[in-house]
Protein backbone atom coordinates (compact mmCIF):
# COMPACT_ATOMS: atom_id res chain seq x y z
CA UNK A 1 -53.97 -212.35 100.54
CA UNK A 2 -54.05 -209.50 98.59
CA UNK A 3 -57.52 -207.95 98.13
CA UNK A 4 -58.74 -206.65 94.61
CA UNK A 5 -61.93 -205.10 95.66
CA UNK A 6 -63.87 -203.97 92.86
CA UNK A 7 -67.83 -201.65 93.63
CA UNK A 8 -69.66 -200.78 90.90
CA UNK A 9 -73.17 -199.74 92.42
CA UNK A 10 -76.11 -199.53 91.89
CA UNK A 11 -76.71 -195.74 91.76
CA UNK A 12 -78.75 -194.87 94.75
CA UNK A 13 -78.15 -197.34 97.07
CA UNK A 14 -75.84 -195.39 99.12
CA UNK A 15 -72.91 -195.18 96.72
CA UNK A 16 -71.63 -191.66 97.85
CA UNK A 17 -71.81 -192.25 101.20
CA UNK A 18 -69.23 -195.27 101.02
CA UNK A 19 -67.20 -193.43 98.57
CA UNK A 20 -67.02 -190.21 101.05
CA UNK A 21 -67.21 -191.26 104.11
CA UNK A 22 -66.20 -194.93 104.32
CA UNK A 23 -64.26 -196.44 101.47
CA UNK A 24 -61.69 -193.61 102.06
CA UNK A 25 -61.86 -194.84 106.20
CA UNK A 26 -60.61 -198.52 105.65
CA UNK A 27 -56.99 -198.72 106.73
CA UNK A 28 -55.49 -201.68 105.58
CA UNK A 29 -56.20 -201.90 101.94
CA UNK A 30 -55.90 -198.49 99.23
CA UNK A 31 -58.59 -196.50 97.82
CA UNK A 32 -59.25 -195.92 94.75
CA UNK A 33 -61.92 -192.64 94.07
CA UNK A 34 -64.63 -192.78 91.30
CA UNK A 35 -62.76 -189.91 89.10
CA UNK A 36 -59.78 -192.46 89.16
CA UNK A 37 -61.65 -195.15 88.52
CA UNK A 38 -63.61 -193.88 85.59
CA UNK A 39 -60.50 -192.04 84.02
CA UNK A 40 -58.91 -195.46 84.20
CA UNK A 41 -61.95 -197.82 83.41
CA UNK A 42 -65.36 -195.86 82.45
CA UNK A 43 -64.34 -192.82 80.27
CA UNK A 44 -61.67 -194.33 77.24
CA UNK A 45 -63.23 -194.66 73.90
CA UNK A 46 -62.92 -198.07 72.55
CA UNK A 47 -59.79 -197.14 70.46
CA UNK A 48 -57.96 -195.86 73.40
CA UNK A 49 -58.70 -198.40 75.50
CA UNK A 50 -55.37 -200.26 77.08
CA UNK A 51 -55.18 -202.93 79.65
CA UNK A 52 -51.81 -202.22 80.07
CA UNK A 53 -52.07 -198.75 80.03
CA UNK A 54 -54.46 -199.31 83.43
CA UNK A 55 -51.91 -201.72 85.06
CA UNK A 56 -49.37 -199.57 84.72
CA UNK A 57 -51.34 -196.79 86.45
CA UNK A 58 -51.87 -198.96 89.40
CA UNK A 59 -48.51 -199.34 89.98
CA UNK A 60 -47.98 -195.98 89.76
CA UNK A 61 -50.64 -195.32 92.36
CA UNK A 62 -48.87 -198.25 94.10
CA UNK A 63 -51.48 -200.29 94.31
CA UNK A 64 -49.65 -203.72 94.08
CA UNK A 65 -50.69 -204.32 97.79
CA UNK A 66 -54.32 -204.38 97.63
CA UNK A 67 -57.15 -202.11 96.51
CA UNK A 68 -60.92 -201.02 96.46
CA UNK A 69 -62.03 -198.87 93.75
CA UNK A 70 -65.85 -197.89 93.63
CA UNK A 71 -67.85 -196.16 90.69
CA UNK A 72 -71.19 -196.49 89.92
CA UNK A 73 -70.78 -195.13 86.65
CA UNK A 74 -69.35 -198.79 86.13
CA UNK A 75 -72.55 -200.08 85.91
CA UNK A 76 -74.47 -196.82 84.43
CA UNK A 77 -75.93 -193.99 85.71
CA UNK A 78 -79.65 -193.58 86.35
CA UNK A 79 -80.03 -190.08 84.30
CA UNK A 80 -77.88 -190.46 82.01
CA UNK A 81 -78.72 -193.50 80.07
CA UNK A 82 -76.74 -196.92 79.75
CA UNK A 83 -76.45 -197.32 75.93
CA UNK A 84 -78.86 -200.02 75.49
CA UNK A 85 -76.58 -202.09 77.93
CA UNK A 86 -73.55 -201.66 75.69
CA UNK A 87 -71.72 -199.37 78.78
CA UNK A 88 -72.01 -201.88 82.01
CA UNK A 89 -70.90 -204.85 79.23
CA UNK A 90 -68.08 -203.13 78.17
CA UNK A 91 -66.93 -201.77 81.35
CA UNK A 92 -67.43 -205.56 82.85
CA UNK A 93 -65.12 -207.03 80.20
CA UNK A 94 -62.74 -204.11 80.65
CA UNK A 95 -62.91 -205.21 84.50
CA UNK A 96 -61.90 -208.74 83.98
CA UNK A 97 -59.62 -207.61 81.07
CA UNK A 98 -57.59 -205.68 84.01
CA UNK A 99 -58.31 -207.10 87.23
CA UNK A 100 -58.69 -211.02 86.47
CA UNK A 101 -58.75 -211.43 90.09
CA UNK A 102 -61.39 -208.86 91.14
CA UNK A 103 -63.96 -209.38 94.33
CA UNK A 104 -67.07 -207.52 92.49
CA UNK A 105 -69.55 -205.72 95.16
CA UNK A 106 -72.91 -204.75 93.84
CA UNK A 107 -75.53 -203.21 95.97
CA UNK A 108 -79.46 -203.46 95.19
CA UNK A 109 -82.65 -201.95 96.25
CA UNK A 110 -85.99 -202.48 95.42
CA UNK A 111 -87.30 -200.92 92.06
CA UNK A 112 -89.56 -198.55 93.01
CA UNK A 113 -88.11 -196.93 95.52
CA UNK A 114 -85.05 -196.98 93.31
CA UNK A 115 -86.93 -196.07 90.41
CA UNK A 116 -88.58 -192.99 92.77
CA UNK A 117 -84.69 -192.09 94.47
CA UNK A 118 -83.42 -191.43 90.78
CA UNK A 119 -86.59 -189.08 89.53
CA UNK A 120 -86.14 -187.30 93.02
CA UNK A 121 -82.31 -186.62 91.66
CA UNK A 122 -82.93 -186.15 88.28
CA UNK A 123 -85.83 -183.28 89.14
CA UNK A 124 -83.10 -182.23 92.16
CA UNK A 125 -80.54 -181.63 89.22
CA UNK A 126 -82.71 -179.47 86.97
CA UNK A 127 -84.70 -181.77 85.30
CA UNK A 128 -88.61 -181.11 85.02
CA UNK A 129 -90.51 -183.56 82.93
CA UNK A 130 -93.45 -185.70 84.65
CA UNK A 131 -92.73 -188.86 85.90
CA UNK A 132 -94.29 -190.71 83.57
CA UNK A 133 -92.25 -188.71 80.61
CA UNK A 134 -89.27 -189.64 82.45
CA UNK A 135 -89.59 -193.16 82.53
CA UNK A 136 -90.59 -193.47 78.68
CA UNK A 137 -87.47 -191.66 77.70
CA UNK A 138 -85.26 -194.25 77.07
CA UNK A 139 -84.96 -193.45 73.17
CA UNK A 140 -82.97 -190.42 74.61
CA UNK A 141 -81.07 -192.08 76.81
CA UNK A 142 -82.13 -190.81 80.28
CA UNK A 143 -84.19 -193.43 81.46
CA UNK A 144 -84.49 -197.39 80.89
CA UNK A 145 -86.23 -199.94 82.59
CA UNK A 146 -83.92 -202.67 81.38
CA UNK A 147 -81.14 -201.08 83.26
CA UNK A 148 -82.68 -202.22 86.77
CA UNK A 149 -83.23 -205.84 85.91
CA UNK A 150 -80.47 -206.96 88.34
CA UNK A 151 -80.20 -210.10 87.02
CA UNK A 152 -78.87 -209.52 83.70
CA UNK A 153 -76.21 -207.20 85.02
CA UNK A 154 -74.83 -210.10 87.84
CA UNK A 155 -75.54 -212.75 85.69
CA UNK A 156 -72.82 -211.08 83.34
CA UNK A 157 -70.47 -210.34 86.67
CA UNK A 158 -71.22 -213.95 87.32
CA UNK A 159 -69.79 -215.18 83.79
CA UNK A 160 -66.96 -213.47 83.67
CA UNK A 161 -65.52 -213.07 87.58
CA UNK A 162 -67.24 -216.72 88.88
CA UNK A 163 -70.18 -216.60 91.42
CA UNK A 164 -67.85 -217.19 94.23
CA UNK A 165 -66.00 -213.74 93.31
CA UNK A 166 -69.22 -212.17 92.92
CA UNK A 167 -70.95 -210.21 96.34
CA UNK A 168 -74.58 -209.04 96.09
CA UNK A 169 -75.92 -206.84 98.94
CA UNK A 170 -79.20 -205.46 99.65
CA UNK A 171 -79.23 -201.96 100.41
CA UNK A 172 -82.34 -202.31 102.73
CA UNK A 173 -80.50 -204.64 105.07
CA UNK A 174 -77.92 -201.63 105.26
CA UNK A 175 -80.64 -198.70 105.86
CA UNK A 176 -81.90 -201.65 108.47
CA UNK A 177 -78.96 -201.35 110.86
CA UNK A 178 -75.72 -199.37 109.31
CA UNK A 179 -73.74 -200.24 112.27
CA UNK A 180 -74.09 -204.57 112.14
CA UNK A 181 -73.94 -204.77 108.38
CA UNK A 182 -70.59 -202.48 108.18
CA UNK A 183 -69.39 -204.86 110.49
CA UNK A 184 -70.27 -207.58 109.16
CA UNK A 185 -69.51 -206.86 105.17
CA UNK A 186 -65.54 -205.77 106.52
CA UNK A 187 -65.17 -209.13 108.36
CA UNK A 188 -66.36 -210.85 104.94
CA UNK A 189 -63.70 -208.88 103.09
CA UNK A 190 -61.17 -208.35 105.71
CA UNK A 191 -61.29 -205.08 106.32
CA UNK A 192 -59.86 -202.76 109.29
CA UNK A 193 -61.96 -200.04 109.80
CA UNK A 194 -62.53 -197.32 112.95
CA UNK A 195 -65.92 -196.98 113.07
CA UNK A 196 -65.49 -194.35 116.21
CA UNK A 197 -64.45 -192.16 112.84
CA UNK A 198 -67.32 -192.91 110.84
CA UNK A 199 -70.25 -190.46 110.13
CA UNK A 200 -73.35 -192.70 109.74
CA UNK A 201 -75.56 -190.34 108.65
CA UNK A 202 -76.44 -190.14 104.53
CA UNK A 203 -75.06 -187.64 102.09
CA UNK A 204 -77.51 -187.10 100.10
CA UNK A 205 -81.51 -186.63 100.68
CA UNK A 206 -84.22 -186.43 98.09
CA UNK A 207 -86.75 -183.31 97.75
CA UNK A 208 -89.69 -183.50 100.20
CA UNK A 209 -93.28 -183.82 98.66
CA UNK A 210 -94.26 -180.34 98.96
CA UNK A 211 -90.58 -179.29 96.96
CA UNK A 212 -91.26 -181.24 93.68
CA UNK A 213 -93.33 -179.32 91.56
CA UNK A 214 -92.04 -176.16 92.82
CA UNK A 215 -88.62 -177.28 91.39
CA UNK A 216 -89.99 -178.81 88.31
CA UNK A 217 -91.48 -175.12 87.51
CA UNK A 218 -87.88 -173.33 88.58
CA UNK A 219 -86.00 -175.82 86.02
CA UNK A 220 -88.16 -174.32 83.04
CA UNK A 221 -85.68 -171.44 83.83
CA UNK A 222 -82.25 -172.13 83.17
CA UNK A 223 -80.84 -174.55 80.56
CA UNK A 224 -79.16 -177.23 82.89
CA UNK A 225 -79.70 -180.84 81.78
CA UNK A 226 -80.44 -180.05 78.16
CA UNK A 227 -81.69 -181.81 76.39
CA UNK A 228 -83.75 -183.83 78.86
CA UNK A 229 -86.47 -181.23 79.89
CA UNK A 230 -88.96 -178.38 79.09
CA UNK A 231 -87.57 -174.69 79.46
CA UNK A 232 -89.34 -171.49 79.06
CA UNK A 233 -86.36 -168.81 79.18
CA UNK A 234 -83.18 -168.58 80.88
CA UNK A 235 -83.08 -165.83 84.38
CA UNK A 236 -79.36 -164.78 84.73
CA UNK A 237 -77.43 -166.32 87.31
CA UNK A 238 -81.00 -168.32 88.46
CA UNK A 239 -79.32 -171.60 88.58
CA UNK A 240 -77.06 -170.78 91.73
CA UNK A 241 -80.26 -169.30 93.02
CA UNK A 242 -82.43 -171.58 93.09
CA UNK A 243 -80.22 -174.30 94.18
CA UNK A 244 -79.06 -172.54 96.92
CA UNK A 245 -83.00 -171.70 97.84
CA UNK A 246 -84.23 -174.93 97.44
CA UNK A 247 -81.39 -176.25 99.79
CA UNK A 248 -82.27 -174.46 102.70
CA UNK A 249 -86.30 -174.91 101.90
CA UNK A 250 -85.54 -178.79 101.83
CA UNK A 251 -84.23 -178.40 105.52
CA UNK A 252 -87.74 -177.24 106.46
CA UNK A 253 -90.22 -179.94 108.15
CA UNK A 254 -92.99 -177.69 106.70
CA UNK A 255 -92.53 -179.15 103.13
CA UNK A 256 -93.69 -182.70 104.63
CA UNK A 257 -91.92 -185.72 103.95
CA UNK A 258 -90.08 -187.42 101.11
CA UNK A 259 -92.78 -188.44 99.26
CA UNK A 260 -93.96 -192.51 99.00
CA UNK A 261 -92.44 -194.33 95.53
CA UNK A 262 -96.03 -195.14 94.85
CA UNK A 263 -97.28 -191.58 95.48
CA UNK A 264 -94.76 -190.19 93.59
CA UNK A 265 -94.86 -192.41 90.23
CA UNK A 266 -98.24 -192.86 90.55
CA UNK A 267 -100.68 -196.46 90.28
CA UNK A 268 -100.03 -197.23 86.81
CA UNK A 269 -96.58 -197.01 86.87
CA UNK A 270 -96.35 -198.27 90.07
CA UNK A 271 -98.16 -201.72 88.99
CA UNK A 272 -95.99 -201.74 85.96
CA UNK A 273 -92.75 -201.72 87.38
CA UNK A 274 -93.81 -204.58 90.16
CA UNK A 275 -94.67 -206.70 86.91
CA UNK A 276 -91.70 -205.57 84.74
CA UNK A 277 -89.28 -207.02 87.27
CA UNK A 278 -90.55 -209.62 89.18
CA UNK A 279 -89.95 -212.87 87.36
CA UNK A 280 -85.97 -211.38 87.47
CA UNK A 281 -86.37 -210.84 90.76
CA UNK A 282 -87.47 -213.63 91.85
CA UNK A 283 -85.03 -215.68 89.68
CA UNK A 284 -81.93 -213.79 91.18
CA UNK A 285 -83.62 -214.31 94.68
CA UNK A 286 -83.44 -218.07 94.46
CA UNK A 287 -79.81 -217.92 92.56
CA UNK A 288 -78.35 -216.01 94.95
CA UNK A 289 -80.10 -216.89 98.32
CA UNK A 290 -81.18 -213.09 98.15
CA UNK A 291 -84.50 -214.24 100.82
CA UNK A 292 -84.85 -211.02 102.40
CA UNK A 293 -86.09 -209.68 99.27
CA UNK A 294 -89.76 -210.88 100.05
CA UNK A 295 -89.07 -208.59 103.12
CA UNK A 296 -88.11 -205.03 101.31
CA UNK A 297 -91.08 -204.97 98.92
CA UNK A 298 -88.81 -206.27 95.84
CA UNK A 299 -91.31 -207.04 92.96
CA UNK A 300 -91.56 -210.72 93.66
C-alpha cells in the first residue's frame, strides 16, 4: 500500500528532532524536508497556488512510491502568528486539495508547558518582552491562545481527511519512553527503521532559569525579531556574540534548571490558560480516546 504520510506538528513537541534525526532515517518510504514542504504547500500566495503545480513536483522528486513530508509551519508557528486561523485552514484544504489520500500525524503537549517551550524560544531568538506581554500580543501576530485549542485544528483534519486517516499523539508519552513509542508509531504506519542509527537525544533545549532575563536585557541590543520587542541601541556585530555566549553559558549546570511552566508564566497566567483550554481538552480527550491526558497535566 502506498503510504502518503503527511506531519504537520505542533511546534515544540519534538518536531526538529523527527525532521533531523528520524524522518530522514526511515528506509522504506521517501522524505520529504520542511523547506520542500513549505515551498510546495505553506509559502504560495493564494493566486499562485496550483494543485497541479504540487503533483507535478512530486513526481519529479519521484515520489509516486510513497512519502512523509513534515512541517510544522503547516499548522502555524508559535512566534510568528497564525492569521487568526486563516494559515492552518488554508494549508489543510491545500492538503486534501493535493494529497486526497493523506495519513495526517499531529503531535500535542500540554498547554503550559507548550505555552512556556515557545516563550523559552521566542526570548532564545531575540525576543525580550515579559511573559505576560507576550501572550497578549496576538493583535501583532506573535502570540494567540486560540492557536493551541487542539480541537479546532483536528476537528478540521477530521472533516476533511476522515477520523480514521487522522493520528493524534501525545508528545508526553514520547518524552515517557522514546525507544517503545518509536517502535510502536512505525509498526502503526509501517515503517522500517534502524534504530541502532538513531540519536535519541533532543535537538533543541530551552534557556535555564538563571539565563532568561540576562537574555531578555542582551536582545534590547540588536534589532533581531523586529517588530516584536523592546530595543535600546544596536552594538555592532553583538548578535553573533551573544548567541554564541549564551550557548556555551546554557551548557553550564550553574545557571540551574529549565525553569517550571508555572514559574515561568507566573499564577495568573498559569490559572488562565488551565481554564482557557480545558473544556477543549477534555472534549478532544473523550473524541479521540486521548486518556492519558489526565496523566500529563493537560488542562482537564
Amino acid at each position: 500500500m502506498i503510504k502518503h504520510l503527511v506531519h504537520i506538528g505542533f511546534p515544540k513537541t519534538a518536531t526538529t528532532w523527527l525532521q533531523d534525526e528520524f524522518f530522514p532515517k526511515v528506509k522504506n518510504v521517501n522524505y520529504v524536508d520542511k523547506c520542500i514542504v513549505n515551498e510546495l504547500i505553506a509559502f504560495p500566495n493564494a493566486f499562485s497556488f496550483s494543485a497541479a503545480n504540487v503533483a507535478q513536483r512530486l513526481e519529479m522528486l519521484d515520489m509516486q512510491g510513497g512519502f512523509l513530508m513534515s512541517s510544522e509551519l503547516l499548522v502555524g508557528t508559535m512566534n510568528r502568528g497564525w492569521l487568526r486561523g486563516f494559515w492552518p485552514t488554508q494549508n489543510a484544504q491545500r492538503i486534501k486539495e493535493c494529497i486526497p489520500n493523506a495519513q495526517i500525524i499531529i503531535f500535542l503537549r500540554n498547554q503550559p508547558d507548550l505555552i512556556a517551550s515557545a516563550y523559552l524560544q521566542y526570548v532564545k531568538n531575540g525576543g525580550n518582552y515579559s511573559v505576560s506581554r507576550y501572550l497578549n500580543s496576538s493583535i501583532y501576530n506573535l502570540f494567540s491562545f486560540d492557536h493551541l485549542n487542539f480541537l479546532n485544528i483536528v476537528g478540521l483534519y477530521v472533516s476533511l481527511f476522515g477520523k480514521e486517516n487522522v493520528h493524534v499523539y501525545l508528545y508526553e508519552d514520547f518524552v515517557a519512553n522514546k525507544q517503545a513509542f518509536l517502535q510502536q508509531f512505525c509498526s502503526e504506519f509501517d515503517l522500517d527503521v534502524d534504530f541502532s542509527n538513531v540519536n535519541l537525544e533532543p535537538i533543541n533545549t530551552g534557556l535555564r532559569v538563571g539565563l532568561v532575563l540576562p537574555k531578555r536585557i542582551a536582545n534590547a541590543f540588536y534589532y533581531k525579531m523586529f517588530p516584536f520587542k523592546h530595543y535600546l541601541f544596536p552594538i555592532y556585530k553583538w548578535n553573533v556574540t551573544q548567541s554564541f555566549v549564551f550557548d556555551y553559558l546554557n551548557r553550564l549546570s550553574i545557571f540551574g534548571k529549565r525553569p517550571k511552566s508555572k514559574d515561568l508564566l507566573g499564577q495568573k497566567n498559569y490559572e488562565f490558560i488551565l481554564n482557557y483550554y480545558k473544556e477543549s481538552n477534555r472534549a478532544l480527550m473523550e473524541q479521540f480516546g486521548l486518556h492519558a491526558m489526565s496523566r500529563y497535566n493537560y488542562p482537564l
